[in-house]
N, C-alpha and C. Protein backbone atom coordinates (compact mmCIF):
# COMPACT_ATOMS: atom_id res chain seq x y z
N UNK A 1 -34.27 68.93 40.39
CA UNK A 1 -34.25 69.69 41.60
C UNK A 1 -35.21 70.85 41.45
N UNK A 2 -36.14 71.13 42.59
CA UNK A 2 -36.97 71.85 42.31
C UNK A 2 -36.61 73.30 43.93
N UNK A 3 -36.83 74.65 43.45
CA UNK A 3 -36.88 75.57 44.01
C UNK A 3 -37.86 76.39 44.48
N UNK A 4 -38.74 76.76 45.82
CA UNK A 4 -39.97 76.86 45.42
C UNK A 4 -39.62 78.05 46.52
N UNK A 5 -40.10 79.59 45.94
CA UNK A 5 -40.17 80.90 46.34
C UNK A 5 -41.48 81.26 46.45
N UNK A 6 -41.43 82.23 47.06
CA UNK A 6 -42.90 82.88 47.18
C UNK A 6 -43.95 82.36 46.15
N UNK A 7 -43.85 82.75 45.14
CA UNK A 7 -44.89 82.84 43.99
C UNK A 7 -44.34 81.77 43.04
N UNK A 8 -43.36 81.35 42.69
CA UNK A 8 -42.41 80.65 41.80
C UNK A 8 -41.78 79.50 42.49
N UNK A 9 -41.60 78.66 41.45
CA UNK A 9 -40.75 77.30 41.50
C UNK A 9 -40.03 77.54 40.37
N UNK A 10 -38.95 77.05 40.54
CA UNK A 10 -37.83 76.86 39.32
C UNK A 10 -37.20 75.36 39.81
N UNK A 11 -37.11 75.23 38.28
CA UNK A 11 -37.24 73.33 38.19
C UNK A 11 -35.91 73.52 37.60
N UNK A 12 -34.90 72.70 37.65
CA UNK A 12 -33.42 72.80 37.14
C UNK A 12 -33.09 71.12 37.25
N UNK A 13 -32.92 70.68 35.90
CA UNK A 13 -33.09 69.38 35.63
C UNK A 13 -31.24 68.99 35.98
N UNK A 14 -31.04 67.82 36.50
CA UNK A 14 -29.98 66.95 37.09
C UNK A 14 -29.82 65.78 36.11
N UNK A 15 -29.27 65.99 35.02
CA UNK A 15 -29.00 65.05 33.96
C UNK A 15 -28.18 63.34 34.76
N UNK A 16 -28.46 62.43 34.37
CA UNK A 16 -27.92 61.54 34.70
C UNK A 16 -27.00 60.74 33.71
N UNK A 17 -25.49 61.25 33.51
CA UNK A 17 -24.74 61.00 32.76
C UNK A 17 -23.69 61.57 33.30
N UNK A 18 -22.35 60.54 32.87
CA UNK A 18 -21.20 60.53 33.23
C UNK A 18 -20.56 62.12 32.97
N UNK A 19 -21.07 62.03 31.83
CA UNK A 19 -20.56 63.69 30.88
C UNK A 19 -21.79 64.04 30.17
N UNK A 20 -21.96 65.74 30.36
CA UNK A 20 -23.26 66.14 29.69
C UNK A 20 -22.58 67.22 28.72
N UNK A 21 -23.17 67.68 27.81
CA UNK A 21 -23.14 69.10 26.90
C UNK A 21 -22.33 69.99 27.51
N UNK A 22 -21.81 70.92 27.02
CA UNK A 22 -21.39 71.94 27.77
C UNK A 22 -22.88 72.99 27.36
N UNK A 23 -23.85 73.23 26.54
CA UNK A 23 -24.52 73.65 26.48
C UNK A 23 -25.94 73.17 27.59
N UNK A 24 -25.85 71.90 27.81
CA UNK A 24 -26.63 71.47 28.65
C UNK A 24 -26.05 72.09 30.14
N UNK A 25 -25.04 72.72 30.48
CA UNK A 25 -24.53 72.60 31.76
C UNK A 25 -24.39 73.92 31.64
N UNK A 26 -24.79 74.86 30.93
CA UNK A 26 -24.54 76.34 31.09
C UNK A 26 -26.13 76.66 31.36
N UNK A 27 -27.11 75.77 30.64
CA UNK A 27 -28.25 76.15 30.70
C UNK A 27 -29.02 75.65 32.02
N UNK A 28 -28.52 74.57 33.07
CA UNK A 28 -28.82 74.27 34.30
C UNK A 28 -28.00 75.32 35.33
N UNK A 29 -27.09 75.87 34.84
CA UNK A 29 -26.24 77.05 35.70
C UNK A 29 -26.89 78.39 35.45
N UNK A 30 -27.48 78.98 34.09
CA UNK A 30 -28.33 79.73 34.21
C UNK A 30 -29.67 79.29 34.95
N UNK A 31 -30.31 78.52 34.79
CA UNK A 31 -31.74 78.30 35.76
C UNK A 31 -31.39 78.21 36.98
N UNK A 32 -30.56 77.68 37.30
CA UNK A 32 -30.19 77.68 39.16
C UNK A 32 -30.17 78.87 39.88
N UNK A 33 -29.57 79.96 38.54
CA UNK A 33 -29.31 81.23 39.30
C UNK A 33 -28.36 81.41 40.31
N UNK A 34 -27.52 80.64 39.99
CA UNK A 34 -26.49 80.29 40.86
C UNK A 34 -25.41 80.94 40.55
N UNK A 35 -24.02 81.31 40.88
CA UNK A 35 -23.12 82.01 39.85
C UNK A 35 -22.39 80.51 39.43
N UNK A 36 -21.72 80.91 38.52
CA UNK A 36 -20.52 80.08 37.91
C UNK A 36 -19.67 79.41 38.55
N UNK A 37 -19.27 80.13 39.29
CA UNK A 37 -17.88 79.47 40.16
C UNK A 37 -18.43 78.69 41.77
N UNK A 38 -19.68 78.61 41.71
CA UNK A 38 -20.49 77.55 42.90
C UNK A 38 -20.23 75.99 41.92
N UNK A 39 -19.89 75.74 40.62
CA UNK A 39 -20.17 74.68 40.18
C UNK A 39 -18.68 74.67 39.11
N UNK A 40 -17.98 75.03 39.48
CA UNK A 40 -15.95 74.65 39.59
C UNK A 40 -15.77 74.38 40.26
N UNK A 41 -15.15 73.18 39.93
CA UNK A 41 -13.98 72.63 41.06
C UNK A 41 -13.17 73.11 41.94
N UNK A 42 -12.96 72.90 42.98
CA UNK A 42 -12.15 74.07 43.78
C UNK A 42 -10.73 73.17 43.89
């Protein structure tokens, strides 16, 4: 998935697997720039 701002793109990779890292999934939640709780279950 790609994000494209003024001057910048930020690329935030979408792993294709049932279950990923928990290190892999903190480090697509930091690049998103997204907060935390957009990507919990509600």
């Amino acid at each position: 998935m790609q994000r494209k701002a003024d001057d910048t793109t930020t690329t935030v990779p979408v792993p294709d697997h049932d279950e990923i890292r928990v290190g892999t999934l903190q480090a697509i939640i930091r690049q998103s720039g997204l907060p935390r709780s957009a990507f919990e279950a509600e």
